[in-house]
C-alpha atoms as a PDB file:
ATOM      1  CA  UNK A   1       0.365  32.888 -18.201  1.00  0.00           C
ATOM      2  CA  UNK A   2      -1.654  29.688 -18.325  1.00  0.00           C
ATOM      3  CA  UNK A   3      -2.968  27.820 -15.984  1.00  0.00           C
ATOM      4  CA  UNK A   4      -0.486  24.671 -16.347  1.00  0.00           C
ATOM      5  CA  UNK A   5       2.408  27.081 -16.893  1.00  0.00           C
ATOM      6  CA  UNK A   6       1.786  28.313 -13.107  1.00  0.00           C
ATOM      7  CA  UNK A   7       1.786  24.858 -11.665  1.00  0.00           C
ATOM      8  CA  UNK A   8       4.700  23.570 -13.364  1.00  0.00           C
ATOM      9  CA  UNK A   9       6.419  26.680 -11.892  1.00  0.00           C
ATOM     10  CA  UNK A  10       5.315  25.871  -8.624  1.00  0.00           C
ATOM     11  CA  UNK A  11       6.407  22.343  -8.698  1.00  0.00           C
ATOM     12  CA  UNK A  12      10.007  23.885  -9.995  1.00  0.00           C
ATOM     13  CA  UNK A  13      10.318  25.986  -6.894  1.00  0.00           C
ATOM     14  CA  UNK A  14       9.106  23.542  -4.909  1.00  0.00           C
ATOM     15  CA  UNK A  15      12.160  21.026  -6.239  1.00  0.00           C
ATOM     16  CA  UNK A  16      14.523  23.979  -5.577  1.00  0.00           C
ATOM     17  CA  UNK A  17      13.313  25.170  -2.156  1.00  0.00           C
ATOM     18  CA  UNK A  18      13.638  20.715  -1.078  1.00  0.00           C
ATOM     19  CA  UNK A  19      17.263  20.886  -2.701  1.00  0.00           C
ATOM     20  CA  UNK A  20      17.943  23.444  -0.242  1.00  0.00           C
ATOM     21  CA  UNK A  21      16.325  21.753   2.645  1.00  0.00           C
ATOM     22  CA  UNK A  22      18.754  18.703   1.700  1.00  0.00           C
ATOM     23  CA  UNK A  23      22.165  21.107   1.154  1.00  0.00           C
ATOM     24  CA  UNK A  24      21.368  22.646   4.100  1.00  0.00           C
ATOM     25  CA  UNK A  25      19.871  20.490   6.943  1.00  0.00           C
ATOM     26  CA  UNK A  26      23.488  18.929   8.222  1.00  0.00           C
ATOM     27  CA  UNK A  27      24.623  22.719   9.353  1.00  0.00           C
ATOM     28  CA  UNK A  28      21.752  24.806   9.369  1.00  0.00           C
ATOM     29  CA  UNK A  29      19.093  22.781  10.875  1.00  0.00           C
ATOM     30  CA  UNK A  30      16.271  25.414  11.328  1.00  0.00           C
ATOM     31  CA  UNK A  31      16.592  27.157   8.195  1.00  0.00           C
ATOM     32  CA  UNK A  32      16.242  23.768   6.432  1.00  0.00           C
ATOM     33  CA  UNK A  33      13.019  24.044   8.821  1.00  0.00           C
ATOM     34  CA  UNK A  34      12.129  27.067   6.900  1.00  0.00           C
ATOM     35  CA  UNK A  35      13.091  25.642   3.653  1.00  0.00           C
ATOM     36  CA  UNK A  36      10.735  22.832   4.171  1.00  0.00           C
ATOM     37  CA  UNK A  37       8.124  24.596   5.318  1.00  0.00           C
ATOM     38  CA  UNK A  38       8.288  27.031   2.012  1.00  0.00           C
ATOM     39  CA  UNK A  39       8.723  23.535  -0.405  1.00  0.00           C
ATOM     40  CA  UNK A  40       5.645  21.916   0.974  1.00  0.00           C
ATOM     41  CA  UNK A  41       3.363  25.020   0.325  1.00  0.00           C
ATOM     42  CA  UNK A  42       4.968  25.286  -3.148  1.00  0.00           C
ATOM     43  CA  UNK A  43       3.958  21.676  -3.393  1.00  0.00           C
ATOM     44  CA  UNK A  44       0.283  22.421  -1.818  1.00  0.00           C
ATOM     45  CA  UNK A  45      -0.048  25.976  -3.756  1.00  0.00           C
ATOM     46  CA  UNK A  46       0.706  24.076  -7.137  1.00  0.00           C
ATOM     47  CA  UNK A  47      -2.360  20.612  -6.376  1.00  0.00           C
ATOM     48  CA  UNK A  48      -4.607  23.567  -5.392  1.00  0.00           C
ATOM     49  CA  UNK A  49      -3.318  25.545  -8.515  1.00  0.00           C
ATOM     50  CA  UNK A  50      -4.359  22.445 -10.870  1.00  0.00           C
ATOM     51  CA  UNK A  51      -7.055  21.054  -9.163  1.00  0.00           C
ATOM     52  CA  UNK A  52      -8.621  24.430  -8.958  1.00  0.00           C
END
């Protein structure tokens, strides 16, 4: 895999996990806590993963 490929996947989970944290914070409230938590290490894993 290359090196951009990785990052751009990263970024994509990171856009799914904050969808979740927005379908999900009005009844779940915590696990949109958890959801939130995951998207901004996605989002932190994948500037490490290019600036790296």
């Amino acid at each position: 895999m290359s090196k951009e490929l990785v990052g751009i996947l990263l970024l994509a989970l990171a856009g799914f996990l904050a969808g979740g944290v927005y379908s999900t914070y009005k009844t779940a409230k915590i696990i949109a806590g958890f959801l939130l938590i995951a998207a901004l290490l996605a989002v932190g894993g994948a500037v490490l993963w290019f600036v790296g």
